[in-house]
C-alpha atoms as a PDB file:
ATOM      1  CA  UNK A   1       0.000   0.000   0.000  1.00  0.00           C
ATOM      2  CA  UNK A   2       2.919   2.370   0.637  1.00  0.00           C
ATOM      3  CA  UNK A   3       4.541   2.313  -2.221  1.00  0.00           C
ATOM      4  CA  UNK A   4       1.195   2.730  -4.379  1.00  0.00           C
ATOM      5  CA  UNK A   5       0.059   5.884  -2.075  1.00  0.00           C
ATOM      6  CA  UNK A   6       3.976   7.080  -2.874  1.00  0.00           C
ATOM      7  CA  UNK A   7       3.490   6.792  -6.492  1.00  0.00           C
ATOM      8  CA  UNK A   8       0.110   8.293  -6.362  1.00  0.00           C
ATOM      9  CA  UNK A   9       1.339  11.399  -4.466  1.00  0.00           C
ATOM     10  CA  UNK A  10       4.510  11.882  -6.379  1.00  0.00           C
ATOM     11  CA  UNK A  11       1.923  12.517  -9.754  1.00  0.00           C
ATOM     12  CA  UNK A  12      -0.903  13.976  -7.633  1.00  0.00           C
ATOM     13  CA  UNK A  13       0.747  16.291  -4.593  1.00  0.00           C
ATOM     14  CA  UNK A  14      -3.237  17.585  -3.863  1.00  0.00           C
ATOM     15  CA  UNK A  15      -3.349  14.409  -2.369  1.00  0.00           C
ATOM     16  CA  UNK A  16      -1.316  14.153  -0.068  1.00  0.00           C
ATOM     17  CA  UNK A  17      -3.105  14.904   2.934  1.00  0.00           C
ATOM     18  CA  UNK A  18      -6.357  12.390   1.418  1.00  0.00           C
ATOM     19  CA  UNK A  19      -5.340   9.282   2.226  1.00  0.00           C
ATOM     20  CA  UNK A  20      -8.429   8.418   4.289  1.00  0.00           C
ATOM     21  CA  UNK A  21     -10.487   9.619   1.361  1.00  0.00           C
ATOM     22  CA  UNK A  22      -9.360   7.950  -1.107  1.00  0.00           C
ATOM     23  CA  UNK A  23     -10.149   4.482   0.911  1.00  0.00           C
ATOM     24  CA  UNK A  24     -13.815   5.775   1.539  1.00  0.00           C
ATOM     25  CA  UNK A  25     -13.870   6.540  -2.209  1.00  0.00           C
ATOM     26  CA  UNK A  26     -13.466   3.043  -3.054  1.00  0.00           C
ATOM     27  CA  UNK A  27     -15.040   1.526  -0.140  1.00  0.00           C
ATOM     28  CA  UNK A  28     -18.237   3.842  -0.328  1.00  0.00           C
ATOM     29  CA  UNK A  29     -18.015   5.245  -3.636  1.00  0.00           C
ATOM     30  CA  UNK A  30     -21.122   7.321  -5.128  1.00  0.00           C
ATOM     31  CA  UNK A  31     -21.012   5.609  -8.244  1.00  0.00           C
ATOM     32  CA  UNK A  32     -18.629   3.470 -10.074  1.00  0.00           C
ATOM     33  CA  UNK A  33     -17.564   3.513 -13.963  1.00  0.00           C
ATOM     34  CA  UNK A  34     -15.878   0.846 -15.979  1.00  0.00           C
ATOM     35  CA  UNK A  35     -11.998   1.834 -16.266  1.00  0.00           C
ATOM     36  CA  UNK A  36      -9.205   0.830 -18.625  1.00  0.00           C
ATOM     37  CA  UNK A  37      -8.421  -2.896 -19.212  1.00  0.00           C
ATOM     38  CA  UNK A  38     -10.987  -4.236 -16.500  1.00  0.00           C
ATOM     39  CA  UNK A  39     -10.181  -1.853 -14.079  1.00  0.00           C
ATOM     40  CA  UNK A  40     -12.809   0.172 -12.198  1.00  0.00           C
ATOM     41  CA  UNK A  41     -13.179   3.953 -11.568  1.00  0.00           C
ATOM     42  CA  UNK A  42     -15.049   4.486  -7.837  1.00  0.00           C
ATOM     43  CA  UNK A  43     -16.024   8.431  -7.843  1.00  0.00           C
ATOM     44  CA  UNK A  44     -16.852  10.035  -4.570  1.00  0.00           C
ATOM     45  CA  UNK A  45     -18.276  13.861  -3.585  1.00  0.00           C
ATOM     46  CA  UNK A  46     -16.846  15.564  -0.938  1.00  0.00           C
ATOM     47  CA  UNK A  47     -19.038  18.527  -0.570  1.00  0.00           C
ATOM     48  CA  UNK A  48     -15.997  20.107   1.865  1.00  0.00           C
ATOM     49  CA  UNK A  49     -13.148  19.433  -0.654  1.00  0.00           C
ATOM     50  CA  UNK A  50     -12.933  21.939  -3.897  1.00  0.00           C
ATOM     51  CA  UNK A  51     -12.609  20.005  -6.183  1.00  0.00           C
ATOM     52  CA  UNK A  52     -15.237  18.318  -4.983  1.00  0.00           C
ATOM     53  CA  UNK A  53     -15.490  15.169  -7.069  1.00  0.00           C
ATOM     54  CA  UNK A  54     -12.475  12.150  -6.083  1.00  0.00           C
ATOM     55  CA  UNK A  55     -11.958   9.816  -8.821  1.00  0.00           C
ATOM     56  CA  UNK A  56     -10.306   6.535  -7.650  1.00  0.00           C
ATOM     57  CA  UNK A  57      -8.635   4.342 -10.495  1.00  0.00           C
ATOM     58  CA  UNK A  58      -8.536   0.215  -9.109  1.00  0.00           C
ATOM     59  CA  UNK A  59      -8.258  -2.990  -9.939  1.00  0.00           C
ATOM     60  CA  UNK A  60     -10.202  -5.939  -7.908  1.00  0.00           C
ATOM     61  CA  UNK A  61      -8.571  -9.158  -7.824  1.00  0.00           C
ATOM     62  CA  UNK A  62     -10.486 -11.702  -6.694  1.00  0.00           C
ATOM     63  CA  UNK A  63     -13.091 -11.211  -3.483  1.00  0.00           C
ATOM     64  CA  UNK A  64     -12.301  -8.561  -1.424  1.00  0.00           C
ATOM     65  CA  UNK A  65      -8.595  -7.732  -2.612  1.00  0.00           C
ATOM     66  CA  UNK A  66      -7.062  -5.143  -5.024  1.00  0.00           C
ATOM     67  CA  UNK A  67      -5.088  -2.274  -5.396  1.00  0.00           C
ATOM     68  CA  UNK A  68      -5.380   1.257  -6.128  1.00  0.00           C
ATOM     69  CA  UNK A  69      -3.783   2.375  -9.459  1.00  0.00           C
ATOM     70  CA  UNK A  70      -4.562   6.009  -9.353  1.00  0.00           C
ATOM     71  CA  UNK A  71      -6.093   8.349  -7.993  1.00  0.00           C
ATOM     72  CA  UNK A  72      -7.249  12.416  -8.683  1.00  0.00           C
ATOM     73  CA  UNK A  73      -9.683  15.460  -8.080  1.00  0.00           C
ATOM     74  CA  UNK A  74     -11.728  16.706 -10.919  1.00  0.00           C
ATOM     75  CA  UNK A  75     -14.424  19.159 -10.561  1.00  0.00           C
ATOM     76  CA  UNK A  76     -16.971  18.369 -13.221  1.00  0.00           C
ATOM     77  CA  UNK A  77     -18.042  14.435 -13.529  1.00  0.00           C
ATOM     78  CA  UNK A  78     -19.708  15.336 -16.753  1.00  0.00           C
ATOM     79  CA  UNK A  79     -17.449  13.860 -18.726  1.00  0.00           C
ATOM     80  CA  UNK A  80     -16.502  10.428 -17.077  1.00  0.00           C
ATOM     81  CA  UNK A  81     -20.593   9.831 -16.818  1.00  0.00           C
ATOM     82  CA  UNK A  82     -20.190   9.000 -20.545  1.00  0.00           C
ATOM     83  CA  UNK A  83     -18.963   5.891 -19.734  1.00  0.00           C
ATOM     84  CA  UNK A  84     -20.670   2.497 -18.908  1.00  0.00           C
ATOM     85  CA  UNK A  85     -21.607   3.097 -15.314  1.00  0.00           C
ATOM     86  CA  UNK A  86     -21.123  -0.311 -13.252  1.00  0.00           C
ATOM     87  CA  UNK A  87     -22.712   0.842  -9.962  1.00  0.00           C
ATOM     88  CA  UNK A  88     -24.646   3.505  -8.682  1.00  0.00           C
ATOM     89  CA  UNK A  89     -25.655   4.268  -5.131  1.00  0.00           C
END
């Protein structure tokens, strides 16, 4: 996990202090979108956090394991909505 979060950081420095909301992102996510190459794309609001919208790039592997690839803020979801949505709460 610590060398993900490190790579994650080193291309995404707003994150750095959004650790804990990047796990809630994935394990409460809004809604999730079908990523890249079977991955999945969780996408949380934080109403607090401008941008408000956490996009969380992972891949499952079997049950309840997996790994984060990536992770960013955007502020409009408008775009990402265009894909094939997977889950919605």
């Amino acid at each position: 996990m610590q060398e993900r979060w490190r790579h994650i950081i080193r291309r995404h420095k707003e994150l750095k202090n959004y650790a804990t909301e990047v796990l809630l992102a994935v394990e409460k996510p809004d809604l999730i979108i079908a990523g890249k190459v079977g991955a999945l794309v969780a996408v949380k609001y934080f109403r607090e956090i401008k941008p408000h919208y956490l996009i969380v790039a992972y891949r499952e592997i079997g049950g309840a394991d997996g790994f984060i690839i990536t992770a960013h803020f955007i502020s409009n979801i408008h775009d990402i909505r265009r894909r094939r949505i997977v889950w919605k709460s």
